[in-house]
Protein backbone atom coordinates (compact mmCIF):
# COMPACT_ATOMS: atom_id res chain seq x y z
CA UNK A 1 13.53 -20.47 -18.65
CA UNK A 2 11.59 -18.86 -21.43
CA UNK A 3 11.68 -15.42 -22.49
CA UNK A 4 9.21 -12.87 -20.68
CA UNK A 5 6.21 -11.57 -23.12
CA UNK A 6 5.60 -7.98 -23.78
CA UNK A 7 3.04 -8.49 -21.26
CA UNK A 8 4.78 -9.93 -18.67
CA UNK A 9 7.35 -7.29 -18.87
CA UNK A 10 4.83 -4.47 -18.40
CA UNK A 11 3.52 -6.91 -15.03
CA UNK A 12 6.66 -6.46 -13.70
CA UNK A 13 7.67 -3.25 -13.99
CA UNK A 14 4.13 -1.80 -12.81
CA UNK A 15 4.90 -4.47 -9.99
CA UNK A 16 8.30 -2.58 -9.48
CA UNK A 17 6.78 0.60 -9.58
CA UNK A 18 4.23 -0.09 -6.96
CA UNK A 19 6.48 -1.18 -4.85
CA UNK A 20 9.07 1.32 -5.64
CA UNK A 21 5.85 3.39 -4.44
CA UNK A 22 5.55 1.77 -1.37
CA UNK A 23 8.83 2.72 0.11
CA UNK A 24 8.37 6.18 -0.73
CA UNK A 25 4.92 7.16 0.67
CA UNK A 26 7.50 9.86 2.96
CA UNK A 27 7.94 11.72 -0.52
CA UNK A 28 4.53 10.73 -2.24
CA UNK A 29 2.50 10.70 0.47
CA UNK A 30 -0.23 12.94 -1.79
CA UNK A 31 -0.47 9.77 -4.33
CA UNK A 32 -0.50 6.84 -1.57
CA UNK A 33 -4.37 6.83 -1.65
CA UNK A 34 -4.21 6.05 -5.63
CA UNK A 35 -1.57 3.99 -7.01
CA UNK A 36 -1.18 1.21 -5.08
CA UNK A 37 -4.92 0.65 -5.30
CA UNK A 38 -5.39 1.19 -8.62
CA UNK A 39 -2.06 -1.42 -9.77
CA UNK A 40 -4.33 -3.55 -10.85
CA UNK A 41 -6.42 -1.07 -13.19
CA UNK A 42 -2.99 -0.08 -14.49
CA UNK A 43 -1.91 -3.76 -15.27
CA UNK A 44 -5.79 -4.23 -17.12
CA UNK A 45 -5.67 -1.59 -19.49
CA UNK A 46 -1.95 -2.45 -20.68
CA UNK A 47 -3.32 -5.86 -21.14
CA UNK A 48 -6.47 -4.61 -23.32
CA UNK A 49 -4.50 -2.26 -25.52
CA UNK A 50 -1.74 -5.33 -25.69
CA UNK A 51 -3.79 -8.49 -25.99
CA UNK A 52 -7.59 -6.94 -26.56
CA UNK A 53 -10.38 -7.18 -24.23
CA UNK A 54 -10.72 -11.20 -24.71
CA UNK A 55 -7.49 -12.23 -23.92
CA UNK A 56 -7.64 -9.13 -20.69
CA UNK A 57 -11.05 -10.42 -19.11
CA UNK A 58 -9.79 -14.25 -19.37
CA UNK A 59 -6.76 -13.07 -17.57
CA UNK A 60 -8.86 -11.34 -14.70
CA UNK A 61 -11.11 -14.40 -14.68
CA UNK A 62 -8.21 -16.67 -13.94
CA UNK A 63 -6.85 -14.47 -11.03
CA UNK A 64 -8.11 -15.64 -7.50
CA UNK A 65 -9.82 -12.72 -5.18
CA UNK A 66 -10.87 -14.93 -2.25
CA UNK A 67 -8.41 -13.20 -0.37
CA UNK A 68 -9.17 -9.82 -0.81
CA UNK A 69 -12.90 -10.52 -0.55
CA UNK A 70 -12.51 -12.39 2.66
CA UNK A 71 -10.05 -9.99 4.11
CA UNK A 72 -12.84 -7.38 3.40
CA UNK A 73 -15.35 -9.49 5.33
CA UNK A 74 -13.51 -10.56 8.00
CA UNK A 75 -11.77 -6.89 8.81
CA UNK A 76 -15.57 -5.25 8.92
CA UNK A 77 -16.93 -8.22 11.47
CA UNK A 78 -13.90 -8.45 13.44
CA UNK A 79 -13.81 -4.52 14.23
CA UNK A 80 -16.95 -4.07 15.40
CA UNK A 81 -17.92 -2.98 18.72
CA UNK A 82 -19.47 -6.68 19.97
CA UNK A 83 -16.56 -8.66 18.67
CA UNK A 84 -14.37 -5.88 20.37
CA UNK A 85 -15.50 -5.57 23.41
CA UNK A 86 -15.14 -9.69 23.91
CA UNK A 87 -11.59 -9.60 22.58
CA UNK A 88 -10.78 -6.81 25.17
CA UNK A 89 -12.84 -8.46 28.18
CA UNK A 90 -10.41 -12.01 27.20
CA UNK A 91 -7.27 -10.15 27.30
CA UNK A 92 -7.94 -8.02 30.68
CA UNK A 93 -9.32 -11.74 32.08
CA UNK A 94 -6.03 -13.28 31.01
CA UNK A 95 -4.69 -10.67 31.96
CA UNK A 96 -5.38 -10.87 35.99
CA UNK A 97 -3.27 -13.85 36.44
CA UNK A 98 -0.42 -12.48 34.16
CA UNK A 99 1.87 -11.67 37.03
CA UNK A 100 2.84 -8.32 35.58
CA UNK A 101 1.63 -4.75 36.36
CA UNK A 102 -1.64 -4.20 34.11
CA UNK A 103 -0.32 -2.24 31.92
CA UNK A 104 2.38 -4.29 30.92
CA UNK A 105 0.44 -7.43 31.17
CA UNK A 106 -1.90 -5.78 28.69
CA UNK A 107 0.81 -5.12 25.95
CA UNK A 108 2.59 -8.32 26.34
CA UNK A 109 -0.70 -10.03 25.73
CA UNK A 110 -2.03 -8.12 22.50
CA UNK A 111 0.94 -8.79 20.97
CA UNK A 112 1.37 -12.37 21.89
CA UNK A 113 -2.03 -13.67 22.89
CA UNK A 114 -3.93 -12.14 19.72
CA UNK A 115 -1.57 -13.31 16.91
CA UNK A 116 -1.55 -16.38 18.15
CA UNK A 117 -5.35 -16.10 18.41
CA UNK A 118 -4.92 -15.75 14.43
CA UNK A 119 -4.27 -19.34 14.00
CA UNK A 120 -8.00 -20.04 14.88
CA UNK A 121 -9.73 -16.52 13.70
CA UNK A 122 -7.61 -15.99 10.96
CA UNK A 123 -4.53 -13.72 10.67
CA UNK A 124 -6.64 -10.84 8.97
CA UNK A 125 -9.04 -10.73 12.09
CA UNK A 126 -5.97 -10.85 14.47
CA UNK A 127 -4.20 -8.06 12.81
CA UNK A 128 -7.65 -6.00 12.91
CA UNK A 129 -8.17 -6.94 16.59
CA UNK A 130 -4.78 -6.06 17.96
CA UNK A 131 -4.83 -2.88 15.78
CA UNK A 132 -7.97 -1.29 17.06
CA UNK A 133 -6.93 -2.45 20.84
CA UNK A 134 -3.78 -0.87 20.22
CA UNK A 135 -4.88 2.16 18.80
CA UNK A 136 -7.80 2.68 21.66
CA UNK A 137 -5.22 1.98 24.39
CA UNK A 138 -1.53 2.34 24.10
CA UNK A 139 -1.99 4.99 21.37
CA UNK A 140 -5.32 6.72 22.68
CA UNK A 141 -2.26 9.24 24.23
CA UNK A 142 0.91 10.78 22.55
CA UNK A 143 4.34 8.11 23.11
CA UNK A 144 7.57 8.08 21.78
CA UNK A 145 7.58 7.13 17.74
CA UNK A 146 10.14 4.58 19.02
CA UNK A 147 7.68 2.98 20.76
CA UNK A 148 5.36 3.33 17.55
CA UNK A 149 7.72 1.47 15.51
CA UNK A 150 8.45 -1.37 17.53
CA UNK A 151 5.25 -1.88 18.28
CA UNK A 152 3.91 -2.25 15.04
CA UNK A 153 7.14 -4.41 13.70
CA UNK A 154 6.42 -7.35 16.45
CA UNK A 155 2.70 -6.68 15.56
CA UNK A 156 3.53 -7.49 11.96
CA UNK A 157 6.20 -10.27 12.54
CA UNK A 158 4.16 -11.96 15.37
CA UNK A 159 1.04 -12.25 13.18
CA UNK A 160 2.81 -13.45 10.45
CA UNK A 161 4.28 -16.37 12.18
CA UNK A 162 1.75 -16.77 14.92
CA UNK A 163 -0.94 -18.28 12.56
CA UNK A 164 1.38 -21.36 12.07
CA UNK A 165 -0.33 -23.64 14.49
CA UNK A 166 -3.59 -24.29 11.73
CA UNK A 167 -3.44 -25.12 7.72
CA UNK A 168 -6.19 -22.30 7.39
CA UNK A 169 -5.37 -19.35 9.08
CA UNK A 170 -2.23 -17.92 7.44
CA UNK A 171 -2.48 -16.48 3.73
CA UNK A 172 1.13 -18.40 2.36
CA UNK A 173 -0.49 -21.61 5.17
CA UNK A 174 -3.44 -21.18 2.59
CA UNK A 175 -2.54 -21.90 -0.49
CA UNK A 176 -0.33 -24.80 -0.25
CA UNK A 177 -1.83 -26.99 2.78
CA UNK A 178 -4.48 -28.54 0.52
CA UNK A 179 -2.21 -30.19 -1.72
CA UNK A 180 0.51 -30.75 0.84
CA UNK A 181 -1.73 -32.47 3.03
CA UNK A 182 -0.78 -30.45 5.85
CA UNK A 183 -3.27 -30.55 9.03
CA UNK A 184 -2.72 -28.96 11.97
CA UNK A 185 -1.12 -31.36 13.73
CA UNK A 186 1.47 -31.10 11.19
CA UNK A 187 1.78 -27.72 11.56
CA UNK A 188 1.69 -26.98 15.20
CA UNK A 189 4.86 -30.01 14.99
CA UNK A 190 6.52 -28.53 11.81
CA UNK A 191 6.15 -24.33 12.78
CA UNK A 192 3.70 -23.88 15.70
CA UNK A 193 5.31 -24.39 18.80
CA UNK A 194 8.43 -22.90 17.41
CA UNK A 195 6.07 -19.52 16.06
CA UNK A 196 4.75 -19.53 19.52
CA UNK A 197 8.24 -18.97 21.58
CA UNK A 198 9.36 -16.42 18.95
CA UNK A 199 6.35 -14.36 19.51
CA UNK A 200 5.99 -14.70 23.38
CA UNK A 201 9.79 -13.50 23.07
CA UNK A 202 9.35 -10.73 20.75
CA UNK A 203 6.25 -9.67 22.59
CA UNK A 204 8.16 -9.96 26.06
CA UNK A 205 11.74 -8.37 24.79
CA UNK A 206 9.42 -5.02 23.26
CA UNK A 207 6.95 -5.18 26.61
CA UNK A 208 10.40 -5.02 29.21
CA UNK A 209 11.93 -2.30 26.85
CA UNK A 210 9.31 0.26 27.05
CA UNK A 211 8.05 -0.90 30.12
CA UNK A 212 8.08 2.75 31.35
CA UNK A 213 5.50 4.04 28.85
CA UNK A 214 2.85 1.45 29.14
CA UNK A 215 1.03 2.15 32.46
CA UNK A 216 -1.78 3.54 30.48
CA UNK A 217 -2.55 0.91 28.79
CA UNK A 218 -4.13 0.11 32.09
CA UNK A 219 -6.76 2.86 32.28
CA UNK A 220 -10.32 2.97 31.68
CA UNK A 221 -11.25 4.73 28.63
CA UNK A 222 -12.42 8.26 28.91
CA UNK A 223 -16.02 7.87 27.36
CA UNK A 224 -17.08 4.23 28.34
CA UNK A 225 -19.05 2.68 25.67
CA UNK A 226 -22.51 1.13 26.40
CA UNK A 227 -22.28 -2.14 27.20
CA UNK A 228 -23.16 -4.81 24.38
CA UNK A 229 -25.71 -7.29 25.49
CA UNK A 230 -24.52 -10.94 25.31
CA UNK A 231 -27.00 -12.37 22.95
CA UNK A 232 -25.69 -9.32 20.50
CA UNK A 233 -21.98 -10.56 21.21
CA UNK A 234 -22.86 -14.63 20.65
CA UNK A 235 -24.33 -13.82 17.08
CA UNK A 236 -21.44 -11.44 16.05
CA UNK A 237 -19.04 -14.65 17.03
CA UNK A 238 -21.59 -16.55 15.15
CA UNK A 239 -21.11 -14.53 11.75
CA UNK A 240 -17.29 -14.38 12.46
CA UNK A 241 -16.75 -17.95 13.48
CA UNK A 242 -19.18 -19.09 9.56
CA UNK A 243 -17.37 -16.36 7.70
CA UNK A 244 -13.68 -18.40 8.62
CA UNK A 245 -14.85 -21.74 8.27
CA UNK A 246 -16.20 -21.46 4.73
CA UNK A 247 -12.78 -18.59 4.23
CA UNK A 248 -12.14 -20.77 0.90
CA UNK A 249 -15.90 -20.28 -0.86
CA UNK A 250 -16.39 -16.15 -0.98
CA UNK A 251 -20.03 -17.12 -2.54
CA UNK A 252 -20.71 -18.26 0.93
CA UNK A 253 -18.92 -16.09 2.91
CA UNK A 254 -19.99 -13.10 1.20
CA UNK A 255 -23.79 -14.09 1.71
CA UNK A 256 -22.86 -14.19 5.17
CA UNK A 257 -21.70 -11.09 5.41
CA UNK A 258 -24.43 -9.56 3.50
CA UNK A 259 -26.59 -11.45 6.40
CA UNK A 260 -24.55 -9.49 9.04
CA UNK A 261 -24.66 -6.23 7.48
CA UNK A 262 -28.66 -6.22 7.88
CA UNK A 263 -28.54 -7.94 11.36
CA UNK A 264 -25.60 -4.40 12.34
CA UNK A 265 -28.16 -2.32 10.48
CA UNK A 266 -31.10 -4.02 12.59
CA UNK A 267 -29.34 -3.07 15.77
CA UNK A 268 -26.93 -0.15 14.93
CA UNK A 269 -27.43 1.12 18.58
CA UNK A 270 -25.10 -1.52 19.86
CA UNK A 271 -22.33 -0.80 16.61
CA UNK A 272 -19.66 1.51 16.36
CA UNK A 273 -19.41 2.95 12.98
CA UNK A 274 -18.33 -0.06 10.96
CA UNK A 275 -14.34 0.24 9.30
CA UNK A 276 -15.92 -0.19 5.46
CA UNK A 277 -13.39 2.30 4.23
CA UNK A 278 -10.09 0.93 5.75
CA UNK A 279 -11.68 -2.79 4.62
CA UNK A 280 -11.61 -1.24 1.33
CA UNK A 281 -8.51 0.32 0.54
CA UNK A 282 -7.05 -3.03 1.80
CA UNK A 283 -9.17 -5.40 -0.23
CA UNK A 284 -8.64 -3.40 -3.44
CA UNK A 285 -4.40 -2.86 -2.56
CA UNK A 286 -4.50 -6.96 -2.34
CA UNK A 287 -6.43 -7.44 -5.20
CA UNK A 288 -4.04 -5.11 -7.10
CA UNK A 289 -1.48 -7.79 -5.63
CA UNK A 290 -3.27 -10.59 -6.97
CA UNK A 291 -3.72 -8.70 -10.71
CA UNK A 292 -0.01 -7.90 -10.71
CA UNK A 293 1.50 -11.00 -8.89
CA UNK A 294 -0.06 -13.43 -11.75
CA UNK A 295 2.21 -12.00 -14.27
CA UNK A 296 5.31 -12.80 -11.94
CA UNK A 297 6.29 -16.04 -12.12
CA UNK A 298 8.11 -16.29 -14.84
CA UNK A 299 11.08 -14.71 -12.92
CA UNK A 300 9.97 -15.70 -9.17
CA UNK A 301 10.04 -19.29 -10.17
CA UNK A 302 13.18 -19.46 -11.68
CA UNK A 303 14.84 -17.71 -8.45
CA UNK A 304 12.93 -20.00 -5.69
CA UNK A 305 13.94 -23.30 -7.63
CA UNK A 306 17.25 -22.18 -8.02
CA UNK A 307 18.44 -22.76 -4.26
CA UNK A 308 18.20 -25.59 -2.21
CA UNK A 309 16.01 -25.86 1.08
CA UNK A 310 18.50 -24.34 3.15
CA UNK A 311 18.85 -21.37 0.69
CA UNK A 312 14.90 -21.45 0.00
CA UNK A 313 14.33 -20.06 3.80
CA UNK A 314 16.66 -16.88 3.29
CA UNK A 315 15.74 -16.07 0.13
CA UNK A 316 11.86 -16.74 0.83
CA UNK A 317 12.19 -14.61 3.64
CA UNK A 318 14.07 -12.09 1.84
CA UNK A 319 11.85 -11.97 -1.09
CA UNK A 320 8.45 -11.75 0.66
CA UNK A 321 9.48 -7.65 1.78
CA UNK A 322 9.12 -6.87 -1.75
CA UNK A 323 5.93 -9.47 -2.94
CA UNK A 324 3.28 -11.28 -1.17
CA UNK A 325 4.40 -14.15 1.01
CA UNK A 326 1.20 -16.08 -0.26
CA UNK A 327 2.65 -15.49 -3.96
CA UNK A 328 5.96 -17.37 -3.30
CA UNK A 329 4.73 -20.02 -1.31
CA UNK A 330 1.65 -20.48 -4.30
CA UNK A 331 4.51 -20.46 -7.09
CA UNK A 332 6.04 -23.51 -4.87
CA UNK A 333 2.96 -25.77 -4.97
CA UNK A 334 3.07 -25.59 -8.66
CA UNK A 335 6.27 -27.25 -8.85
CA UNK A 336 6.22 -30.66 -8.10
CA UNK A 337 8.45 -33.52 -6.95
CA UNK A 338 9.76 -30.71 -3.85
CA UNK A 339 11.45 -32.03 -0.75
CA UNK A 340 9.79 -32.14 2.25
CA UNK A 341 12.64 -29.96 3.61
CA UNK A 342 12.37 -27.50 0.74
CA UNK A 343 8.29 -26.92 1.36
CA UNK A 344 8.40 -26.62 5.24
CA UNK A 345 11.96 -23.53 4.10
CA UNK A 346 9.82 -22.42 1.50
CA UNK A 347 6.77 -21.62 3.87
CA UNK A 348 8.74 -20.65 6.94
CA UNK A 349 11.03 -18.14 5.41
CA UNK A 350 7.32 -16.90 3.67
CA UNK A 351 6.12 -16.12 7.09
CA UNK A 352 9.36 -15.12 8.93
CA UNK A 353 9.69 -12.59 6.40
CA UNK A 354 5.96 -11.24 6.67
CA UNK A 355 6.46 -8.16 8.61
CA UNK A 356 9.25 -6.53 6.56
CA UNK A 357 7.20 -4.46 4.94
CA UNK A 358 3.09 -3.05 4.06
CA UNK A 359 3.05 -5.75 1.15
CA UNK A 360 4.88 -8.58 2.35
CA UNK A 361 1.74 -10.14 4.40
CA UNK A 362 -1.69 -10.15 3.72
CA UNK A 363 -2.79 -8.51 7.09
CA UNK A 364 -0.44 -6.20 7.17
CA UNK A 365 -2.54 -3.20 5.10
CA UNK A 366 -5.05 -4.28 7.53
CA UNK A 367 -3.33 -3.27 10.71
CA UNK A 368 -1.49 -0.26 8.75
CA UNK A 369 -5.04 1.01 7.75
CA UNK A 370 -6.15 1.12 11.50
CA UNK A 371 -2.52 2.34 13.15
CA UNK A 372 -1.33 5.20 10.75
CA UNK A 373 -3.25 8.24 11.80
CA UNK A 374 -1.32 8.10 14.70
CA UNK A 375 2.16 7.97 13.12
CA UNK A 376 3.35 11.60 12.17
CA UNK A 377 2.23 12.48 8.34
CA UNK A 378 -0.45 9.76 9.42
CA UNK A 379 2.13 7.48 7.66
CA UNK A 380 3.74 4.59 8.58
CA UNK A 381 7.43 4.57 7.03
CA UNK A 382 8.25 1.72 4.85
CA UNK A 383 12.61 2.37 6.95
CA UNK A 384 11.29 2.83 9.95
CA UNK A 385 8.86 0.17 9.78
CA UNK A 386 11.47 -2.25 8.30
CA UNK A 387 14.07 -1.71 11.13
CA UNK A 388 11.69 -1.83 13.91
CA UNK A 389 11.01 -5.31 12.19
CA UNK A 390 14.49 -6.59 11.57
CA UNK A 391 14.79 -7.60 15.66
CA UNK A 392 11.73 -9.82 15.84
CA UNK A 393 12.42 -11.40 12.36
CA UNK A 394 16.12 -12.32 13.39
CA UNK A 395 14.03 -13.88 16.57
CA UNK A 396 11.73 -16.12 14.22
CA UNK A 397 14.67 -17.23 11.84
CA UNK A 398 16.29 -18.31 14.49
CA UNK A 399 13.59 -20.30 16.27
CA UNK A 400 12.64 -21.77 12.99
CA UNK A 401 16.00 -22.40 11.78
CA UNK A 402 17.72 -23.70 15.45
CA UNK A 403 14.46 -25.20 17.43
């Protein structure tokens, strides 16, 4: 192991002190709308006073924002009104032959049906979906912060591993499938199946627990929105369906998403207002992850390759609360000659560890964005959102670990 650079000493302690910031929004709640977002600004003009606006513009130019630019694109389509109201009419259909009171059946299936959903929409329009149902249903009245917290911890967990069953849907999936030559029949024998009985058990332990304060769920809204004519619906599904296949080429997918902004300007009657500031904030706090996470390896490296594959899985897991899971599982596909044990530990403690925390999973900034003006100090709590977690995580290490 070589020694760190100047530069990559600065990385990591700006890296440390945005995260350090991240479990302490309760105290510095005032500054949680600048520093996390602006990480990367931080970690730019170290590098030009350091290394001079050369060496500082190469570095940017050698960081990869696909993510944050699709994430962007994808939250804005997949929260509008069409692509809403055809998520919600699927649930409540699937819902019908759920033997289960509504209400129940209802929450049980946004938190089980919709992440796994991910694995063919994408986790970041999962996350976005199950958010805004959430938030227009089980939190459109006042329940118990409990309730809050668990909800949003399976939310977070069951995304995280329920977009296991496809190489493209999953952020840490992402970035090593490629070169692994994983396809998805690979991964729904390797993680899917055993993603999907973690999350129908997660989603069915948290439904029979607060089973008392879900009949709501269940109602009808009290101002019913006009209804959203089909052809309206089939060309939203269009835009979203184009923007995931070509996720890995943002030239496309951005031009496609310009495309759809004029089509939702064109017919604005049928839109709710579109979520371009929560997209925002969470594409610019993952490209701050992406500036800062570059100058990381040269101590995250050293730590994954220093335990074997059974070790790999706890300390992936582990590691992923405090830095993007996609990070540690890109760090492994540099590193060649790996067992076939170590990448399929590598990846699955990545995404059994991906609802620990706001940072340790792409969507999760996503669903946070939508979800926290309904948590009191329109916060959600790094503790409280970590042990509401820790149950459903335990639940996916051991399905990965035993199934």
């Amino acid at each position: 192991m070589t020694s760190p650079t100047l530069l990559q000493i600065i990385g990591a302690t700006l890296f440390g002190l945005a995260v350090l910031h991240t479990f302490s929004t309760k105290f510095f709640e005032h500054l949680a709308h600048t520093q996390p977002r602006h990480a990367g600004i931080w970690h730019l003009l170290g590098e030009v006073g350091i290394s001079g606006k050369q060496e500082a513009t190469a570095y940017l130019d050698s960081r990869n924002f696909t993510e944050p630019l699709f994430v962007f694109a994808i939250m804005v389509i997949a929260g509008t009104r069409p692509i809403l109201q055809f998520a919600g009419a699927a649930v409540r259909f699937v819902a019908r032959y759920v033997p289960l009171p509504r209400g129940m059946a209802l929450y049980f299936l946004v938190l089980s049906f919709v992440p796994i959903l991910g694995s063919f929409i994408t986790e970041p329009a999962a996350m976005t979906l199950a958010a805004l149902m959430l938030r227009d249903t089980l939190f459109a009245r006042e329940v118990s912060a409990k309730l809050k917290y668990v909800t949003v911890g399976v939310l977070f967990v069951n995304v995280s591993i329920g977009g296991t069953l496809t190489p493209f849907a999953a952020p840490p999936v992402l970035m090593v499938a490629a070169k692994w030559n994983w396809d998805i029949w690979f991964m729904i024998a390797t993680f899917g199946w055993k993603a999907a009985i973690a999350v129908l058990i997660n989603a069915g332990c948290a439904m029979l627990l607060f089973r008392r304060e879900l009949g709501h769920m269940a109602a009808k809204p009290k101002e019913p929105t006009e209804h959203v004519p089909l052809s309206v619906v089939l060309v939203h599904l269009f835009f979203l369906a184009t923007v995931v296949v070509f996720a890995h080429h943002p030239a496309v997918f951005m031009g496609l998403f310009l495309f759809f902004m004029g089509f939702a300007a064109a017919y604005q009657r049928h839109q709710n207002p579109l979520i371009l500031r929560e997209a925002l904030l969470v594409a610019f706090f993952l490209a701050g992850l992406v500036v800062l996470g570059g100058v990381q390896q040269w101590w995250l490296e050293p730590v994954l390759m220093s335990m074997d594959a059974s070790a790999v899985f706890f300390g992936a897991t582990a590691l992923t609360a405090i830095t993007d899971n996609a990070a540690l599982t890109y760090l492994g596909s540099l590193v060649e000659g790996l067992s076939l044990d170590f990448k399929t530990a590598l990846v699955a403690g990545a995404v059994t560890g991906g609802g620990l925390t706001l940072i340790a999973n792409a969507p999760n900034p996503a669903g946070a964005a939508i979800l926290k003006e309904k948590f009191s100090d329109k916060t959600i709590h790094p503790l409280g959102l970590l042990i509401a977690a820790l149950p459903p995580t335990i639940v996916a290490v051991l399905a990965f670990r035993l199934l």
